[in-house]
Protein backbone atom coordinates (compact mmCIF):
# COMPACT_ATOMS: atom_id res chain seq x y z
CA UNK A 1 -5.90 -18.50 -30.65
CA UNK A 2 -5.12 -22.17 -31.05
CA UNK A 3 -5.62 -24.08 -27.47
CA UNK A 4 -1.73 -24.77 -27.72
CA UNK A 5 -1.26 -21.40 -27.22
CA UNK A 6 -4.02 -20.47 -24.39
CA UNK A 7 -3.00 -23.07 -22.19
CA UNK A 8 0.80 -21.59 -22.47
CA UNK A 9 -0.78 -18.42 -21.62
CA UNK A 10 -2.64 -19.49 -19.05
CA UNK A 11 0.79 -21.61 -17.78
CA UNK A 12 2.37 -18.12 -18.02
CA UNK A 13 -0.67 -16.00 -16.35
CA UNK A 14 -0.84 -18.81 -13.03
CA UNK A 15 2.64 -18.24 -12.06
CA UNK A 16 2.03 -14.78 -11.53
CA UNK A 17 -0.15 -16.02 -8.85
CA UNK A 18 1.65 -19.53 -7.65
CA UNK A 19 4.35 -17.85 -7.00
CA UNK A 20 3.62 -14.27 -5.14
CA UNK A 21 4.66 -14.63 -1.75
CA UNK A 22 1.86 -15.39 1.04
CA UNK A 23 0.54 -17.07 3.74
CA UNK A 24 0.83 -20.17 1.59
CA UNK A 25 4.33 -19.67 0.95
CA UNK A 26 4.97 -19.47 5.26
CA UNK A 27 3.16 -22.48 5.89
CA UNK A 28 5.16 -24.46 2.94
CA UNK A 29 8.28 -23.31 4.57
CA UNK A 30 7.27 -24.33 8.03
CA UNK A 31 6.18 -27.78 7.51
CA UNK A 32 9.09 -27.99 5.11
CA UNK A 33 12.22 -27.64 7.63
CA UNK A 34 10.32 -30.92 9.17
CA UNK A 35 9.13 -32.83 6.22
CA UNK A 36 10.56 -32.26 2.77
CA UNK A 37 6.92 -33.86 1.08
CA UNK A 38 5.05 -31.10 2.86
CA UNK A 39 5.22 -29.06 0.31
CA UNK A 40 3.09 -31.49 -2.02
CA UNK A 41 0.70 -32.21 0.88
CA UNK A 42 -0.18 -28.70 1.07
CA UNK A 43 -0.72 -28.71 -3.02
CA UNK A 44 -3.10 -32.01 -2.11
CA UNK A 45 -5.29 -29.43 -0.01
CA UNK A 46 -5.18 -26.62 -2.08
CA UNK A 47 -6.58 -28.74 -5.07
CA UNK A 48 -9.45 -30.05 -2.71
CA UNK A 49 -10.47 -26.26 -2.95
CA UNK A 50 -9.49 -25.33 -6.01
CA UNK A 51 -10.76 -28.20 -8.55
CA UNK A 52 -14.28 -28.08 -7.28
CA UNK A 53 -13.97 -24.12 -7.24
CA UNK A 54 -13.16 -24.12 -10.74
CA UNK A 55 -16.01 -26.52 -11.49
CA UNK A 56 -18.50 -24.27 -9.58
CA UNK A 57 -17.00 -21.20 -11.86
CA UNK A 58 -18.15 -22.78 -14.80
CA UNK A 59 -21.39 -23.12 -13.18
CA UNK A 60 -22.00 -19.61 -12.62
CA UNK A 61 -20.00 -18.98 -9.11
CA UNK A 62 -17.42 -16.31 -10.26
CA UNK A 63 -19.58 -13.15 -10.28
CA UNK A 64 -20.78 -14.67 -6.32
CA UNK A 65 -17.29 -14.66 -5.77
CA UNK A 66 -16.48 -10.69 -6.48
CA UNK A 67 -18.96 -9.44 -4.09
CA UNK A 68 -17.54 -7.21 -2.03
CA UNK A 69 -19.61 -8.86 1.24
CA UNK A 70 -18.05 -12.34 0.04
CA UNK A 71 -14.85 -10.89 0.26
CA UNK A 72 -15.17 -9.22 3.39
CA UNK A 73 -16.99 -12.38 5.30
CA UNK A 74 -13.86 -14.90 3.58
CA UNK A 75 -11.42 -11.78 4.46
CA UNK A 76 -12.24 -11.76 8.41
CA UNK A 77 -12.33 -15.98 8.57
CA UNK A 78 -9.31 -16.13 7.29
CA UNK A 79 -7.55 -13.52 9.54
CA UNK A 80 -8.93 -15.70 12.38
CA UNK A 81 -7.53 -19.29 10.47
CA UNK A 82 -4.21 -16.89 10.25
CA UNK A 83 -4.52 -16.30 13.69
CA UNK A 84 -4.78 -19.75 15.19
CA UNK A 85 -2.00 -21.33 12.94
CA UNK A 86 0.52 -18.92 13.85
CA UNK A 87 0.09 -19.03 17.41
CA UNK A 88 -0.14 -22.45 17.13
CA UNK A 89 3.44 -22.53 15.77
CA UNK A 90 5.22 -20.02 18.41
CA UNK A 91 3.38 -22.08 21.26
CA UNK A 92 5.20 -25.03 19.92
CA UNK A 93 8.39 -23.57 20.35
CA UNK A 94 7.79 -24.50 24.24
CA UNK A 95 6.88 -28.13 23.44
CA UNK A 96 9.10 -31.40 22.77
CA UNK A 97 9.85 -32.56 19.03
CA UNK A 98 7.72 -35.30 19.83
CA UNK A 99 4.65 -32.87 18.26
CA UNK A 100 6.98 -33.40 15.03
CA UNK A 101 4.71 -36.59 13.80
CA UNK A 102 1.41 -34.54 14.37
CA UNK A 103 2.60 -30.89 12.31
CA UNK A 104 3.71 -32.39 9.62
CA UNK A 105 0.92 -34.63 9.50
CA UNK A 106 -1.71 -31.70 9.28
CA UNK A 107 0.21 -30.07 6.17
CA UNK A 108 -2.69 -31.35 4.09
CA UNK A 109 -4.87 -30.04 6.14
CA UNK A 110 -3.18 -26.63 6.36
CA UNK A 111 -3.12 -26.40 2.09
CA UNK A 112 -6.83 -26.71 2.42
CA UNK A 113 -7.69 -24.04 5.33
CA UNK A 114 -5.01 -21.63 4.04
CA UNK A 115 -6.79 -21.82 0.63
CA UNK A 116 -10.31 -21.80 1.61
CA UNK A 117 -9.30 -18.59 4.14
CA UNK A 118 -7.65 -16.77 1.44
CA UNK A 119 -9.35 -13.51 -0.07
CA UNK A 120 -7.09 -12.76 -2.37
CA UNK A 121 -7.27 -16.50 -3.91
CA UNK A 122 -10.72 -15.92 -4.19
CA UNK A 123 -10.86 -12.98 -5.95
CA UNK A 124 -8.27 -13.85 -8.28
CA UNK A 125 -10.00 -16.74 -9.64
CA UNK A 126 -13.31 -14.93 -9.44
CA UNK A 127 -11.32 -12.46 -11.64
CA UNK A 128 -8.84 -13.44 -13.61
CA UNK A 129 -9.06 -16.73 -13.04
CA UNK A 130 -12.48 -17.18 -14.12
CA UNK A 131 -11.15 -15.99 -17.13
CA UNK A 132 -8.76 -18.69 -17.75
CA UNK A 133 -11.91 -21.08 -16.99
CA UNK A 134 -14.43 -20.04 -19.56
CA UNK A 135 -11.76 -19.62 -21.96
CA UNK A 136 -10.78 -23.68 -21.26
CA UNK A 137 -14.08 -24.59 -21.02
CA UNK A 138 -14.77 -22.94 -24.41
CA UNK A 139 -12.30 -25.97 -26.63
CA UNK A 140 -14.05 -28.68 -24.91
CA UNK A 141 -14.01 -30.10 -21.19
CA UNK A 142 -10.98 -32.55 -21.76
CA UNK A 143 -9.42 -29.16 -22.62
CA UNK A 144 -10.74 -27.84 -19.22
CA UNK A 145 -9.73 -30.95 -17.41
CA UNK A 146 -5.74 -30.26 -18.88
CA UNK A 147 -5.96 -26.77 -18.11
CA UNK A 148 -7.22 -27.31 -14.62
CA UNK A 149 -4.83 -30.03 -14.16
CA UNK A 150 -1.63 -28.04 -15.51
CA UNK A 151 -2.74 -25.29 -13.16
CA UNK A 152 -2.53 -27.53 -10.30
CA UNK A 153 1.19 -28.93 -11.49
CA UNK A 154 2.39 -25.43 -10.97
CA UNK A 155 1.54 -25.22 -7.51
CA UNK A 156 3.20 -29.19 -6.57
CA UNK A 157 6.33 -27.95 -8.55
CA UNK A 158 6.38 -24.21 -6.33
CA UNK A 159 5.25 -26.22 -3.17
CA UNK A 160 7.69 -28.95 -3.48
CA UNK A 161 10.32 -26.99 -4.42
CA UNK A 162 10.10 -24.88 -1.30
CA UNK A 163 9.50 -27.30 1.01
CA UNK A 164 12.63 -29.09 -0.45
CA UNK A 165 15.10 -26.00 0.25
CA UNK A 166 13.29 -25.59 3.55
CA UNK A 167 14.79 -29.55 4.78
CA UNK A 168 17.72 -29.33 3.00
CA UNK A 169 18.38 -26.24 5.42
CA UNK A 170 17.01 -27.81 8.28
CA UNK A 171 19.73 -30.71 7.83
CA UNK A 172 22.40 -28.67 7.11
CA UNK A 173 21.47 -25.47 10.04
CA UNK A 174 20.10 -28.12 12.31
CA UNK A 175 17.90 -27.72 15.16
CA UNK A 176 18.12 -23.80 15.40
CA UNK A 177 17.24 -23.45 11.93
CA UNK A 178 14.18 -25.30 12.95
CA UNK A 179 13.34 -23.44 16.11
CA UNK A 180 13.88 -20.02 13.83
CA UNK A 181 11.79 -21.23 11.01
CA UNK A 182 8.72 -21.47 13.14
CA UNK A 183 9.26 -18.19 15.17
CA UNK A 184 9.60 -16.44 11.29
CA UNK A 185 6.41 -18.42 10.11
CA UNK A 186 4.39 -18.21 13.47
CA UNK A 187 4.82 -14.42 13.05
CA UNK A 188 4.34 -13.67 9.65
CA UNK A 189 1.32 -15.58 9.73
CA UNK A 190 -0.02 -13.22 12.57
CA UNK A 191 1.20 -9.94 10.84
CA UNK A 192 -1.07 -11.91 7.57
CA UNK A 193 -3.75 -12.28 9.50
CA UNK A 194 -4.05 -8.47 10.66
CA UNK A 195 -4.06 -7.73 7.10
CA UNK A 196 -6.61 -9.84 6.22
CA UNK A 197 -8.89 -8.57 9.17
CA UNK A 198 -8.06 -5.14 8.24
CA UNK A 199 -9.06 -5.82 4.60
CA UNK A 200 -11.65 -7.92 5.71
CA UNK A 201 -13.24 -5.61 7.82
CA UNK A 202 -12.49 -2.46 5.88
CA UNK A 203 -14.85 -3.97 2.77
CA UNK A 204 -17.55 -4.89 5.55
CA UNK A 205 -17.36 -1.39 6.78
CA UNK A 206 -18.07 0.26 3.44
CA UNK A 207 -21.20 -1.97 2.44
């Protein structure tokens, strides 16, 4: 297989995962009925996980990453990360739109927690993700460097996207829309985080 072709495949195999709804998807939609770049801020964070993750994968890191006790540990942090940013949202439901400045401002710093929090990102790239590494890493490392890079595109494009929709609603609903895209978000992030912890804590359980 030429590397034309793998990195198409690879294009085709990372949407399977950009895309699935999840946590990820809630917080885009959030910060995006306030600030339609919030969606590329929380791509900014998730690539300050996932470059160095993929770098560490070459290095050896993707078997650490299956262990079911890594799992479990990253499974039960992120419940609690799920936790505190969906409360977070309903309890500012009670507060002014003066805290509008200050949530959108932490959507880069959401990309990064939701990422490093998330199980299921984990496994995948200690899965089929690291896959998708060696495979890159086996033409050459400006090879890996497009692959990794291309990767990363998909999730701006997704992230943008859906942030974009979520203002363009926002203007046109108003400030209801606004009010009921943080009650949605605040508790799907919650209902998230209890299946994290139960994931999290069913894998701890068995060990």
């Amino acid at each position: 297989m030429g590397y034309g072709a793998f990195l198409l495949q690879a294009i085709l195999i990372s949407l399977s995962g950009v895309m699935a709804p999840g946590a990820v998807t809630v917080v885009v939609v959030g910060h995006g009925a306030k600030n339609p770049a919030a969606g590329a801020l929380v791509a900014l964070g998730h690539g300050v996980v996932e470059f160095p993750l993929m770098v560490l994968i070459v290095l050896g890191l993707g078997p650490f990453l299956g262990r079911p006790l890594v799992s479990g540990i990253v499974g039960v942090a992120g419940a609690l990360v799920l936790f505190w940013m969906g409360i977070g949202l309903l309890r500012s439901l009670r507060r002014e739109q003066s805290t509008t400045v200050r949530r959108d401002s932490s959507a880069f710093v959401a990309g990064i927690l939701r990422t490093a929090a998330n199980p299921y990102f984990l496994v995948w790239w200690a899965t089929v993700g690291a896959t998708l590494v060696f495979r890159a890493w086996e033409f050459g490392i400006w090879q890996f460097i497009v692959f990794a890079v291309a990767h990363w595109l998909l999730d701006v494009i997704w992230t943008s996207f859906l942030s974009a929709a979520s203002y363009r609603g926002a203007n046109v609903l108003g400030e209801r829309f606004l009010r009921t895209v943080s009650l949605v978000a605040g508790v799907l992030l919650i209902l998230f985080g209890v299946r994290f912890l139960w994931d999290g804590w069913g894998t701890l359980s068995s060990l």
